[in-house]
Protein backbone atom coordinates (compact mmCIF):
# COMPACT_ATOMS: atom_id res chain seq x y z
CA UNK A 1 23.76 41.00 5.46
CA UNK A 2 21.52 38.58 4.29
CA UNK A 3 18.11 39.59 3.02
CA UNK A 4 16.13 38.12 5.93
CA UNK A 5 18.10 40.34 7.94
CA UNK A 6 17.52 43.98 5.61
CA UNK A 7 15.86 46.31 8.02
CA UNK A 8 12.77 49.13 6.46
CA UNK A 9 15.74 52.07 6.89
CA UNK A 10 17.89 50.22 4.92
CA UNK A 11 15.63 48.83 2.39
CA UNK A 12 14.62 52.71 1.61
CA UNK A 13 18.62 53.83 1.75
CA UNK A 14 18.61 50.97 -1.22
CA UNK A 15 15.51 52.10 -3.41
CA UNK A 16 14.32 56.01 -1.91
CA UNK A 17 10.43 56.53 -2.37
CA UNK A 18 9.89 58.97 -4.72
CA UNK A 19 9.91 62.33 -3.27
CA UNK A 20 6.87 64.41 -2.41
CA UNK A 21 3.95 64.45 -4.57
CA UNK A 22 5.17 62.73 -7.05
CA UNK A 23 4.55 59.59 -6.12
CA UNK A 24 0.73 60.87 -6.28
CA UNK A 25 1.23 62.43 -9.58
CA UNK A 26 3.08 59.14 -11.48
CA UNK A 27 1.04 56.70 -13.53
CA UNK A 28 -0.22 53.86 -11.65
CA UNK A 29 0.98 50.22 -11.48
CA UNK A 30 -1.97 48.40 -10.91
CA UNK A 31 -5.20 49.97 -12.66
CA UNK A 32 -8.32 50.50 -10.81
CA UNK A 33 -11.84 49.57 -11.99
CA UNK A 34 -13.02 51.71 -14.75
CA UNK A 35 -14.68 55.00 -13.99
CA UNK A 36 -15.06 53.97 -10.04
CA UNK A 37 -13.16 57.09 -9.46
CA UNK A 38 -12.33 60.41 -10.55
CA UNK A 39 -10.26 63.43 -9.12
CA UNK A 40 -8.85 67.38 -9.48
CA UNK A 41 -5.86 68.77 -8.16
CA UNK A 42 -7.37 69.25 -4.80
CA UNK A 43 -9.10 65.62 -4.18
CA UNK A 44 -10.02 62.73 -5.69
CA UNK A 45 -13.65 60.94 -5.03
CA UNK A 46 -16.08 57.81 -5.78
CA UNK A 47 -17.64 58.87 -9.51
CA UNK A 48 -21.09 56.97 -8.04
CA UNK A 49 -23.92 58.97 -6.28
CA UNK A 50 -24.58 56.30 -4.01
CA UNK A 51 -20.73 54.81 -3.80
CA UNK A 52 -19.21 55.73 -0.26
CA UNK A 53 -16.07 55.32 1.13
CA UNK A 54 -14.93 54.07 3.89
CA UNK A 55 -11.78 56.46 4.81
CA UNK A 56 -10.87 59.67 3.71
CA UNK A 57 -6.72 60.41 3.56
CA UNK A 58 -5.36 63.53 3.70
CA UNK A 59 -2.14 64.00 1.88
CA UNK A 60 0.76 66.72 3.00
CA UNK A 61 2.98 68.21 0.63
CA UNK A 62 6.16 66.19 2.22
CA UNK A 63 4.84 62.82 0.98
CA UNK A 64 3.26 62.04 4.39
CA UNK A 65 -0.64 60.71 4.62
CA UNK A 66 -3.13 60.45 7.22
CA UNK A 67 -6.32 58.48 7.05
CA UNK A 68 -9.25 58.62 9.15
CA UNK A 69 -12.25 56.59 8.94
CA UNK A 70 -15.75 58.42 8.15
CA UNK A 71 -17.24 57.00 10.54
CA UNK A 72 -15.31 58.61 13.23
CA UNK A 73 -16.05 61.98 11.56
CA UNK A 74 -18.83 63.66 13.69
CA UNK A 75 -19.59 67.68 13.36
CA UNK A 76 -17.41 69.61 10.16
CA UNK A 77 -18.22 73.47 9.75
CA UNK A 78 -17.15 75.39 6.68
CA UNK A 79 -16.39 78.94 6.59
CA UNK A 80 -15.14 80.01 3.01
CA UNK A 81 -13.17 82.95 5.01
CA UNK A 82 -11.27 80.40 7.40
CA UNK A 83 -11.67 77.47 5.17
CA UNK A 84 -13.13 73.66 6.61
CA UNK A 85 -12.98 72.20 10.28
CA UNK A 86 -13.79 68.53 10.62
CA UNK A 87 -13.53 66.63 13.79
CA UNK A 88 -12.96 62.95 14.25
CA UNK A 89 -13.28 61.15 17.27
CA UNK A 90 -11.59 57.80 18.15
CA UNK A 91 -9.32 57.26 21.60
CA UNK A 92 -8.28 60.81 21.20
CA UNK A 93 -10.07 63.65 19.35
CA UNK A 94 -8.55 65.19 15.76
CA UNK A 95 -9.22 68.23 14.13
CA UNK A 96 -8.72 68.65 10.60
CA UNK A 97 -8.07 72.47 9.35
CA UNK A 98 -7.89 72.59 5.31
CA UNK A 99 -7.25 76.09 4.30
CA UNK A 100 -7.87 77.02 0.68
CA UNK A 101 -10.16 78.90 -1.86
CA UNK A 102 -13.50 77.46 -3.46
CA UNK A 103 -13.73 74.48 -1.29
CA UNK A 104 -17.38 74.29 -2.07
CA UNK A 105 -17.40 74.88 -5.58
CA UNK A 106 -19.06 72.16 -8.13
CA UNK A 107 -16.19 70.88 -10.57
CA UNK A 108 -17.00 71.27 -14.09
CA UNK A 109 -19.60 68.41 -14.29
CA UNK A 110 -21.43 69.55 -11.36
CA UNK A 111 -22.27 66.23 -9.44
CA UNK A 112 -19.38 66.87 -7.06
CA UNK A 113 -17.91 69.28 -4.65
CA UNK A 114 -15.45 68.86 -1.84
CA UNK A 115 -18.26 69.55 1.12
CA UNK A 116 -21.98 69.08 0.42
CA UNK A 117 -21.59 66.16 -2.54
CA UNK A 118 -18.30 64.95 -1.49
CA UNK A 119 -17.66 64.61 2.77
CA UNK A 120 -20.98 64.89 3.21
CA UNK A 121 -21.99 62.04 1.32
CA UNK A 122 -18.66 60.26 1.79
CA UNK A 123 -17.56 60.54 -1.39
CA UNK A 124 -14.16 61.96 -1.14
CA UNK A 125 -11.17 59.56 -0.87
CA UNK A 126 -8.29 61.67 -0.69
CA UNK A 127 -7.33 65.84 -0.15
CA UNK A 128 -4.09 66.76 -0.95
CA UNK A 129 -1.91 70.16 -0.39
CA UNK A 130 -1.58 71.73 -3.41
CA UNK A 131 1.79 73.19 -4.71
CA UNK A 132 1.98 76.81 -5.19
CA UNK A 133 2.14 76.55 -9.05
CA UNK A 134 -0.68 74.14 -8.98
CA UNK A 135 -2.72 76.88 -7.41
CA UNK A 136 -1.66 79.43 -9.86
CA UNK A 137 -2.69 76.99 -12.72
CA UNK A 138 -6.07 76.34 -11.11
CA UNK A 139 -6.64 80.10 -10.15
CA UNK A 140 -10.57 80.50 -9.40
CA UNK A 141 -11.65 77.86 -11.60
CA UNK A 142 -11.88 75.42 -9.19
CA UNK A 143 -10.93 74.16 -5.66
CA UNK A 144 -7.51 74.93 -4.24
CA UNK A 145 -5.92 73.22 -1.09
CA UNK A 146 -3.11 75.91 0.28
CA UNK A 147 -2.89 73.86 3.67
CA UNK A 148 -3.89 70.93 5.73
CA UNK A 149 -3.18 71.42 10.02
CA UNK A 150 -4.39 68.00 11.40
CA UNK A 151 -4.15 68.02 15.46
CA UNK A 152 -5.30 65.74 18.52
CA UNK A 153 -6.55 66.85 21.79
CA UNK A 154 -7.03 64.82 25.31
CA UNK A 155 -9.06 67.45 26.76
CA UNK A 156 -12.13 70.27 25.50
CA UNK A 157 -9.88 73.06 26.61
CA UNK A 158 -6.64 71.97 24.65
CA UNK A 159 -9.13 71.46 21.51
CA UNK A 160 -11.16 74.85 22.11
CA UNK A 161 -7.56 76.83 22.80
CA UNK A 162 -5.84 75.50 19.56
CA UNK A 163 -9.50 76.49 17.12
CA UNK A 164 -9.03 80.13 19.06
CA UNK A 165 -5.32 80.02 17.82
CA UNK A 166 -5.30 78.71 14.38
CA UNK A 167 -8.86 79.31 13.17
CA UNK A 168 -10.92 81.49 15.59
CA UNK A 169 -13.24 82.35 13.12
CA UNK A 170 -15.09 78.89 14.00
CA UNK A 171 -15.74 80.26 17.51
CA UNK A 172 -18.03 82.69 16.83
């Protein structure tokens, strides 16, 4: 086979990506600009007060990402007992359910937060599902990520029937 003619599924069969989160968690190849950027176990974000992004991703324990742009975001609602519900809306609409503890806490510098300082403002480039042991390690001293549901809906009643399944607490 020549190497014009090496397929993606064979090209990964040669050289696997590395597994999970660990491709997050390795050091990087190419270094970013200087104190652009800054992150915790939960997410990372832009270190400026006016710096915005221009997509946030969302990163699933199984390696897997999913970006959407910000400025498809419209309404979010957090609720610390169900956790945060943002919804994007581009051809189809997507709901975003993060599930975790102290979403809305400050980290230790207290500029940033995941909601108010961070989505809010656009700030926050990536959240990421946290491992069990990461949450142990993290405990209550700052934001945890136990899971991240993202689903699309074609109609109101598919979107309003999946929030009264997975996080009716948003209803009320």
């Amino acid at each position: 086979m020549k190497d014009d003619d090496v397929k993606h599924h064979d090209r990964l069969q040669q050289k696997p990506p590395p597994g999970g989160l660990s491709a997050y968690l390795k050091s990087k190849e190419q270094p970013e600009a200087e104190g652009t950027e800054a992150s915790c176990k939960a997410f990372g974000y832009l270190r400026g007060i006016r710096d915005s992004a221009t997509s946030v991703e969302f990163r699933f324990l199984d390696g897997n990402s999913t970006w959407f742009p910000y400025s498809h975001m419209g309404m979010w609602k957090y609720n610390p007992s169900e956790g945060l519900l943002l919804k994007f809306s581009g051809d189809l609409i997507y709901l975003v359910l993060i599930r975790g503890s102290n979403l809305d806490k400050p980290l230790n510098e207290g500029a940033i937060n995941l909601t108010h300082a961070g989505l809010q403002r656009h700030r926050v480039l990536w959240v990421r599902e946290m491992t069990k042991e990461e949450i142990r390690q993290v405990g209550e001293t700052g934001p945890t990520i136990d899971s991240i549901k993202v689903a699309e809906f074609e109609s109101h009643a598919d979107l309003k029937e999946w929030v009264d399944t997975h996080a009716p607490g948003f209803l009320r």
